[in-house]
C-alpha atoms as a PDB file:
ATOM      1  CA  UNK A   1     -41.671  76.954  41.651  1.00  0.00           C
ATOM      2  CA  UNK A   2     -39.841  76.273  38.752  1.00  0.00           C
ATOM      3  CA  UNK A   3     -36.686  74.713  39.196  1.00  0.00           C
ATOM      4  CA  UNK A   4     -33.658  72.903  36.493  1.00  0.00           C
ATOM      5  CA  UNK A   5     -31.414  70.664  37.527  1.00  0.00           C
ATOM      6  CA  UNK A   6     -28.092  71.194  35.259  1.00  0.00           C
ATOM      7  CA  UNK A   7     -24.622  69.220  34.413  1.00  0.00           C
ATOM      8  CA  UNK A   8     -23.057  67.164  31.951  1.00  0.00           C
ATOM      9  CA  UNK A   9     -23.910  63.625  30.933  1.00  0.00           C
ATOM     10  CA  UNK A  10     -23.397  61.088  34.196  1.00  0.00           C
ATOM     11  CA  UNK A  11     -23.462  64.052  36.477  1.00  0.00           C
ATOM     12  CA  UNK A  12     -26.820  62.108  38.055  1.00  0.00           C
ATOM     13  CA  UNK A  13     -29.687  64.633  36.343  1.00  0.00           C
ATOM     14  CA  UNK A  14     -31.704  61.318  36.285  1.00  0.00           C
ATOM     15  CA  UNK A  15     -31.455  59.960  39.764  1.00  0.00           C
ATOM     16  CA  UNK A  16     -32.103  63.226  41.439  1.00  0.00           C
ATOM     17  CA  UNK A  17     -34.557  63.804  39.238  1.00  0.00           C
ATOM     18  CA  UNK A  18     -36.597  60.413  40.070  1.00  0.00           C
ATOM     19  CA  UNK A  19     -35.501  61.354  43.863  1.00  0.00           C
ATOM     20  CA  UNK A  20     -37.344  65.011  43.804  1.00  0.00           C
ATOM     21  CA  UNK A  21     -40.524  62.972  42.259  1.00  0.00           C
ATOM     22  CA  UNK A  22     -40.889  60.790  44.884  1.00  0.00           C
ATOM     23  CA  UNK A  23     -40.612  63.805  47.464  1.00  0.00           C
ATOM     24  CA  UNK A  24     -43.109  66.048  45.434  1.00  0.00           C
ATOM     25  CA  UNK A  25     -45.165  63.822  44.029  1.00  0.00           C
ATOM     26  CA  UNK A  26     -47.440  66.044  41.895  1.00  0.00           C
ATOM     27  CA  UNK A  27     -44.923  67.753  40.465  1.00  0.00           C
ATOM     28  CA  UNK A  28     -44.693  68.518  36.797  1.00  0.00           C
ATOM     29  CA  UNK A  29     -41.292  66.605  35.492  1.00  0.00           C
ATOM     30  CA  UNK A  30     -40.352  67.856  32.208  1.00  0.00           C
ATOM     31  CA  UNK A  31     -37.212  68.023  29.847  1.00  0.00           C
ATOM     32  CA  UNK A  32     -34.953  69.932  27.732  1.00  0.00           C
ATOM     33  CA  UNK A  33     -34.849  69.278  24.566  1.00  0.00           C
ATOM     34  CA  UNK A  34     -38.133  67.212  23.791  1.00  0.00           C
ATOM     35  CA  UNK A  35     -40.576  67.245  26.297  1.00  0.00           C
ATOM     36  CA  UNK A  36     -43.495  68.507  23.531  1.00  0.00           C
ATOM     37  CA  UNK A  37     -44.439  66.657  20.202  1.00  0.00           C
ATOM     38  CA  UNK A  38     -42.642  69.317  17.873  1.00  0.00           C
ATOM     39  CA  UNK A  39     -40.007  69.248  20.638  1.00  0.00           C
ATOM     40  CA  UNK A  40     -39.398  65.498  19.875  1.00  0.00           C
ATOM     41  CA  UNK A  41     -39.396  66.061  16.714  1.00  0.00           C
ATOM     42  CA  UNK A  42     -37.081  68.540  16.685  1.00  0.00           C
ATOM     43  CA  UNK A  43     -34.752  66.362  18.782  1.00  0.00           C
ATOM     44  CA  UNK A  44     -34.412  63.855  16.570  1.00  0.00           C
ATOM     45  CA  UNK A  45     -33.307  66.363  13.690  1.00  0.00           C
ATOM     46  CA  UNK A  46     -31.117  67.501  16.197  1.00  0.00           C
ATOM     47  CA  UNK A  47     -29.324  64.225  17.425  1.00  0.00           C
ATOM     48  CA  UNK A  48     -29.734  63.283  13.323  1.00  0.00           C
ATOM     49  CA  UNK A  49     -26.393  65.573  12.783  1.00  0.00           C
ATOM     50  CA  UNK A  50     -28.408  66.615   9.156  1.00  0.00           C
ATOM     51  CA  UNK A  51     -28.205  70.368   9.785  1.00  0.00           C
ATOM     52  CA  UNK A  52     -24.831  72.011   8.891  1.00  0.00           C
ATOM     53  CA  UNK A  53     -25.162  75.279   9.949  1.00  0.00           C
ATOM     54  CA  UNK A  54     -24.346  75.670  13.803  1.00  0.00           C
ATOM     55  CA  UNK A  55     -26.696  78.316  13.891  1.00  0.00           C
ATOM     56  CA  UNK A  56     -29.329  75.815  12.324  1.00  0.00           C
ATOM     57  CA  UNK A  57     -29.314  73.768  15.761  1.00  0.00           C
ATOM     58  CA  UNK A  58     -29.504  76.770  17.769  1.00  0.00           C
ATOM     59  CA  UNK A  59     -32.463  77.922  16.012  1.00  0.00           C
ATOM     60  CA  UNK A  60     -33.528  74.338  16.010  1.00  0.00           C
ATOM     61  CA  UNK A  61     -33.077  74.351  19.760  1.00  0.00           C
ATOM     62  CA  UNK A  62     -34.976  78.042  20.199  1.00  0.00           C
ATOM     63  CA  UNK A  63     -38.291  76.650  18.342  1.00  0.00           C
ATOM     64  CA  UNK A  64     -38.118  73.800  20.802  1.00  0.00           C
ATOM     65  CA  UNK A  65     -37.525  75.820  23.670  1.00  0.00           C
ATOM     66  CA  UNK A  66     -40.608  78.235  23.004  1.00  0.00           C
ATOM     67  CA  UNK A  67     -42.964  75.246  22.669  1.00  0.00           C
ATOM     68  CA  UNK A  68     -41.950  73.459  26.080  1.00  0.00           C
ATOM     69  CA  UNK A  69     -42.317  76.856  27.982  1.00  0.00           C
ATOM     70  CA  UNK A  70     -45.830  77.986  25.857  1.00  0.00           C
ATOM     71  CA  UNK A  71     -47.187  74.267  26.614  1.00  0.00           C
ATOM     72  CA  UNK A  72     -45.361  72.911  29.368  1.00  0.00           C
ATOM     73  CA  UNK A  73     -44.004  75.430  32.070  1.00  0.00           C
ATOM     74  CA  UNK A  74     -46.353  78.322  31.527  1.00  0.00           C
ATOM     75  CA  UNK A  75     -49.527  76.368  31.940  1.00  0.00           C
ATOM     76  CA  UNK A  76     -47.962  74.754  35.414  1.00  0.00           C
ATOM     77  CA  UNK A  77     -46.334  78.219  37.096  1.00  0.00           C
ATOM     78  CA  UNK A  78     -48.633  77.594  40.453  1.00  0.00           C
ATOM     79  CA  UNK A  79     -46.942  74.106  40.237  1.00  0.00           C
ATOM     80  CA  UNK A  80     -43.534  72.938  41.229  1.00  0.00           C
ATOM     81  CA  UNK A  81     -41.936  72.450  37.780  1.00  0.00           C
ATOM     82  CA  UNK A  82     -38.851  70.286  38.100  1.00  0.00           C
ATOM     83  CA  UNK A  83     -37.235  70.078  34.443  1.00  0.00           C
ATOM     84  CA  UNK A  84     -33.745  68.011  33.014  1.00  0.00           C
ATOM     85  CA  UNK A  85     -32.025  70.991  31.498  1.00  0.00           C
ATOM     86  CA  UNK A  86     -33.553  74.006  30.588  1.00  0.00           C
ATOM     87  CA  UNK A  87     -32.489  77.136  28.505  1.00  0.00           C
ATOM     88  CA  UNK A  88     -28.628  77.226  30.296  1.00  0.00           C
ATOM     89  CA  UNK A  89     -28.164  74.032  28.940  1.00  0.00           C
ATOM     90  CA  UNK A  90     -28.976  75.874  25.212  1.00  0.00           C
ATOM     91  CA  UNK A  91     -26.944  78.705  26.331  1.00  0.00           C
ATOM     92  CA  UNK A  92     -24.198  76.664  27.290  1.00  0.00           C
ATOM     93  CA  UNK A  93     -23.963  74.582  24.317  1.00  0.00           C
ATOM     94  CA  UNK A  94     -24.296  78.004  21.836  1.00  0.00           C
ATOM     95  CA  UNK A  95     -21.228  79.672  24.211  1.00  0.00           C
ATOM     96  CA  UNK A  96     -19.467  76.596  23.231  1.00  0.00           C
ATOM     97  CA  UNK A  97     -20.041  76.552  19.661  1.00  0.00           C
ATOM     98  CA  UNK A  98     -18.731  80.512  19.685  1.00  0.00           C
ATOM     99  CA  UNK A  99     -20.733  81.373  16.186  1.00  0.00           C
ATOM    100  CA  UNK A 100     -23.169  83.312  17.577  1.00  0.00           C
ATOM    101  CA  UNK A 101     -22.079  86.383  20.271  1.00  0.00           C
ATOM    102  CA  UNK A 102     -23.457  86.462  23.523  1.00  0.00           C
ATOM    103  CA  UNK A 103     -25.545  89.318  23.341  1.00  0.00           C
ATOM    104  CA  UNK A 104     -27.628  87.343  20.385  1.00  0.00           C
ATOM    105  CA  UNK A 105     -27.729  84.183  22.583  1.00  0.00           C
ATOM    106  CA  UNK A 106     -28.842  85.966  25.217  1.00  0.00           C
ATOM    107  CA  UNK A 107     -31.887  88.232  23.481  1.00  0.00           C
ATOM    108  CA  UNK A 108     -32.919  85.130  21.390  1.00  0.00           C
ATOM    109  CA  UNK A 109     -33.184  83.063  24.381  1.00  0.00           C
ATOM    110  CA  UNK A 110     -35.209  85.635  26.095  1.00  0.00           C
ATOM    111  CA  UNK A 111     -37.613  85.928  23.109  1.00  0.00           C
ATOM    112  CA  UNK A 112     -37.790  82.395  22.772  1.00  0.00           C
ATOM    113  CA  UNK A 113     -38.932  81.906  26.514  1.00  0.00           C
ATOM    114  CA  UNK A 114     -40.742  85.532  27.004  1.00  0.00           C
ATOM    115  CA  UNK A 115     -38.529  86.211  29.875  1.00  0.00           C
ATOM    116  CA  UNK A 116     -39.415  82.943  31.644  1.00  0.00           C
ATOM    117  CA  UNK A 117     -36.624  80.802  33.641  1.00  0.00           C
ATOM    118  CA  UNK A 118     -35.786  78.047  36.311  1.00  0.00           C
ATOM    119  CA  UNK A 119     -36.181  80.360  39.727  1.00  0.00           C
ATOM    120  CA  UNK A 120     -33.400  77.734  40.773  1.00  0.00           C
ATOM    121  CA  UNK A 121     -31.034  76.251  38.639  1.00  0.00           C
ATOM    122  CA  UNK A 122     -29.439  73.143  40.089  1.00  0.00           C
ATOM    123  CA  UNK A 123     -25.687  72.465  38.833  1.00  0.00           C
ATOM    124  CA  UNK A 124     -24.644  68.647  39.600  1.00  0.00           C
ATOM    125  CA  UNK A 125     -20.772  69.262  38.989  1.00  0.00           C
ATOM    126  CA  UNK A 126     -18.259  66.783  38.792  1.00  0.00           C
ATOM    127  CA  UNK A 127     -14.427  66.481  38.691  1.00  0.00           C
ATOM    128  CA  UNK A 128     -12.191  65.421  35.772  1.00  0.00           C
ATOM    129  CA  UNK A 129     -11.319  62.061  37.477  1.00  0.00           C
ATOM    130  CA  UNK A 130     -15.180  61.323  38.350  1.00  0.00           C
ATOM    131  CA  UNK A 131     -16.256  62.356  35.009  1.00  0.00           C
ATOM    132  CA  UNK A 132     -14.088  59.928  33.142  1.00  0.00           C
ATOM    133  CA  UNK A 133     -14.478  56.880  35.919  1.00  0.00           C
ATOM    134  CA  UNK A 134     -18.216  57.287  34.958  1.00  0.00           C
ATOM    135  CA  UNK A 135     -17.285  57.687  31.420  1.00  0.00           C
ATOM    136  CA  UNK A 136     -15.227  54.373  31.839  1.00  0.00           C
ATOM    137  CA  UNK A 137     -18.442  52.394  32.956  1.00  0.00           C
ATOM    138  CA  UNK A 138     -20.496  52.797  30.068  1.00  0.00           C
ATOM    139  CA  UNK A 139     -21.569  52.851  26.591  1.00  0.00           C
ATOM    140  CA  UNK A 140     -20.859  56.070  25.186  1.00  0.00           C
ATOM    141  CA  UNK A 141     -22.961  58.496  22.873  1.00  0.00           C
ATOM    142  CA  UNK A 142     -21.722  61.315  20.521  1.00  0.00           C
ATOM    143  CA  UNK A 143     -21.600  63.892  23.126  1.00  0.00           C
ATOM    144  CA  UNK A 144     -20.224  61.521  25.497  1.00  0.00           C
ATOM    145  CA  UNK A 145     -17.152  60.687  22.759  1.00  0.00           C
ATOM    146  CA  UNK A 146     -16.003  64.398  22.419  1.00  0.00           C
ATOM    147  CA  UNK A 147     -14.326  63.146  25.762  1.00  0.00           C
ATOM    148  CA  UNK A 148     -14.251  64.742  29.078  1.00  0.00           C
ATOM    149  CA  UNK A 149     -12.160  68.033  28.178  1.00  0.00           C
ATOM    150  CA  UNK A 150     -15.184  68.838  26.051  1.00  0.00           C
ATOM    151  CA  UNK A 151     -18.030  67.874  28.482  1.00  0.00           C
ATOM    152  CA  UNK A 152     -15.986  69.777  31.250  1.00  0.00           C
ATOM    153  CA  UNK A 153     -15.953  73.045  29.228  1.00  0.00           C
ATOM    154  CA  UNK A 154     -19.676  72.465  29.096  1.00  0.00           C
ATOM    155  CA  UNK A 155     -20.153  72.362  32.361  1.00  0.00           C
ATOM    156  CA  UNK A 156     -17.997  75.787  32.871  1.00  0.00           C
ATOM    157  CA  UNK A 157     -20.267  77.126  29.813  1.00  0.00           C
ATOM    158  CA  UNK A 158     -23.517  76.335  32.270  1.00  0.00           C
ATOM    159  CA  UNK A 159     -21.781  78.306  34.788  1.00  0.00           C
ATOM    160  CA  UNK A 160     -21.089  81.700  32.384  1.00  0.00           C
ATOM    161  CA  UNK A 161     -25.367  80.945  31.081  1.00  0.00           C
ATOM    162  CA  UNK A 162     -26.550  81.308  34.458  1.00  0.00           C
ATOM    163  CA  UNK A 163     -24.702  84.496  34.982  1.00  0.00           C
ATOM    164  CA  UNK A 164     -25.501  85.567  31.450  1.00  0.00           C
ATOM    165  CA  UNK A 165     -29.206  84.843  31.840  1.00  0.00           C
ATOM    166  CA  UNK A 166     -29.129  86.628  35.643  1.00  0.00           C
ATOM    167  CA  UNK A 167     -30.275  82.949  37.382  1.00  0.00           C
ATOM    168  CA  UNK A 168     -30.174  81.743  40.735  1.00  0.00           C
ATOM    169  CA  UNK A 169     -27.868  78.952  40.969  1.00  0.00           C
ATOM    170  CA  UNK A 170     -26.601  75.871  42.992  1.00  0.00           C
ATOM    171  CA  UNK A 171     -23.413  73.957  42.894  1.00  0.00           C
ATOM    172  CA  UNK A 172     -23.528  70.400  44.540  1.00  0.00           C
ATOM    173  CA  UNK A 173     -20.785  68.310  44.218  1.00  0.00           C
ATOM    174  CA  UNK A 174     -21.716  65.350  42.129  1.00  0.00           C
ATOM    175  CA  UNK A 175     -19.493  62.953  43.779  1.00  0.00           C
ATOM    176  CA  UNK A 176     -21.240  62.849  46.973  1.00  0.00           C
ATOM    177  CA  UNK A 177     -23.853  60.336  47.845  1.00  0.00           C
ATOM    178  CA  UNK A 178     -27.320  60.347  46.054  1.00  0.00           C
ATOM    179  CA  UNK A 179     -28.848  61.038  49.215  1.00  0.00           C
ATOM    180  CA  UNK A 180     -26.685  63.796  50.325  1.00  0.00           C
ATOM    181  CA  UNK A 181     -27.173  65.129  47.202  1.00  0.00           C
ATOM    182  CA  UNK A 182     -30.793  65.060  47.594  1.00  0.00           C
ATOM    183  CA  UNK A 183     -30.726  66.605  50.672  1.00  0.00           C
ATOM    184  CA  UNK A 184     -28.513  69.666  49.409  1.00  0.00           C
ATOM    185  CA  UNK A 185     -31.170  70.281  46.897  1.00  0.00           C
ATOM    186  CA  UNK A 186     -34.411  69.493  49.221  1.00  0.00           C
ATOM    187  CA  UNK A 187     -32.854  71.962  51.693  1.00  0.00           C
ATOM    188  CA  UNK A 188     -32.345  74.731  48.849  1.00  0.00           C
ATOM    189  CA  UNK A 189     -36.136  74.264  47.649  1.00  0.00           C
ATOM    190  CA  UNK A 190     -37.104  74.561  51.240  1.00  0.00           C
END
């Protein structure tokens, strides 16, 4: 099974993440942008801000995506994948940029991933008052700085992708306890 786990930065991708390793341990963890060598590579271009074309960084993003699936989740199918974002998180951020239409996110995404997605996709959401307590707490990066209007319309954006893309998905609220939250998704693997 194949399975993302979604939402904005602080949302807990990380902790649930290390949770669902420790409860299938020989499951194949992976990530979204940059689990490959070219996918590293093309992260750091990426987070580099030296392309100046939005549609640059979305190509960019497609390359990357078609590597991790060709050498990471295609390889694994008869495993349980878990992965940190996955090709909603690219369709979310291109829906937010609004230079490219849907219809072309949607085709180039297929062709970059040959039709293959999450069979679950996991959406930790949390609140406007959550996000920027958590926001409050720590050093932030440049996604993080765009403030929490921005990383809010993101996490609507991953929303409209999973519909867009046809997905299964999951909302758990974010602001329960890492163990209930663990539970919620254990139960929905299950």
């Amino acid at each position: 099974m194949y399975i993302a786990i979604e939402g904005i930065d602080t949302a807990g991708k990380s902790t649930q993440i290390q949770k669902l390793k420790e409860n299938f341990p020989d499951a194949i963890i992976t990530k979204e942008p940059g689990a490959t060598a070219i996918g590293k590579e093309i992260r750091e271009i990426v987070l580099s801000a030296k392309a100046q074309s939005k549609k640059a960084e979305f190509l960019l993003f497609l390359a990357d995506r078609a590597e991790h699936i060709k050498e990471v989740v295609e390889p694994n199918l008869d495993k349980m994948i878990i992965s940190d974002r996955s090709a909603v998180s690219g369709v979310a951020y291109a829906l937010i940029q609004g230079e490219i239409s849907e219809t072309a996110i949607v085709h180039l995404n297929r062709f970059a991933t040959g039709g293959i997605y999450p069979q679950k996709v996991f959406l930790l959401k949390l609140t406007k008052e959550e996000l920027e307590y958590r926001l409050s707490q720590k050093e932030l990066d440049g996604i993080e700085l765009r403030g929490s209007e921005y990383l809010l319309s993101i996490q609507d954006a991953i929303i409209k992708a999973t519909e867009l893309l046809n997905l299964e998905l999951v909302t758990i609220d974010a602001t329960n306890s890492i163990e209930d939250i663990t539970k919620e998704i254990l139960k929905n693997i299950e």
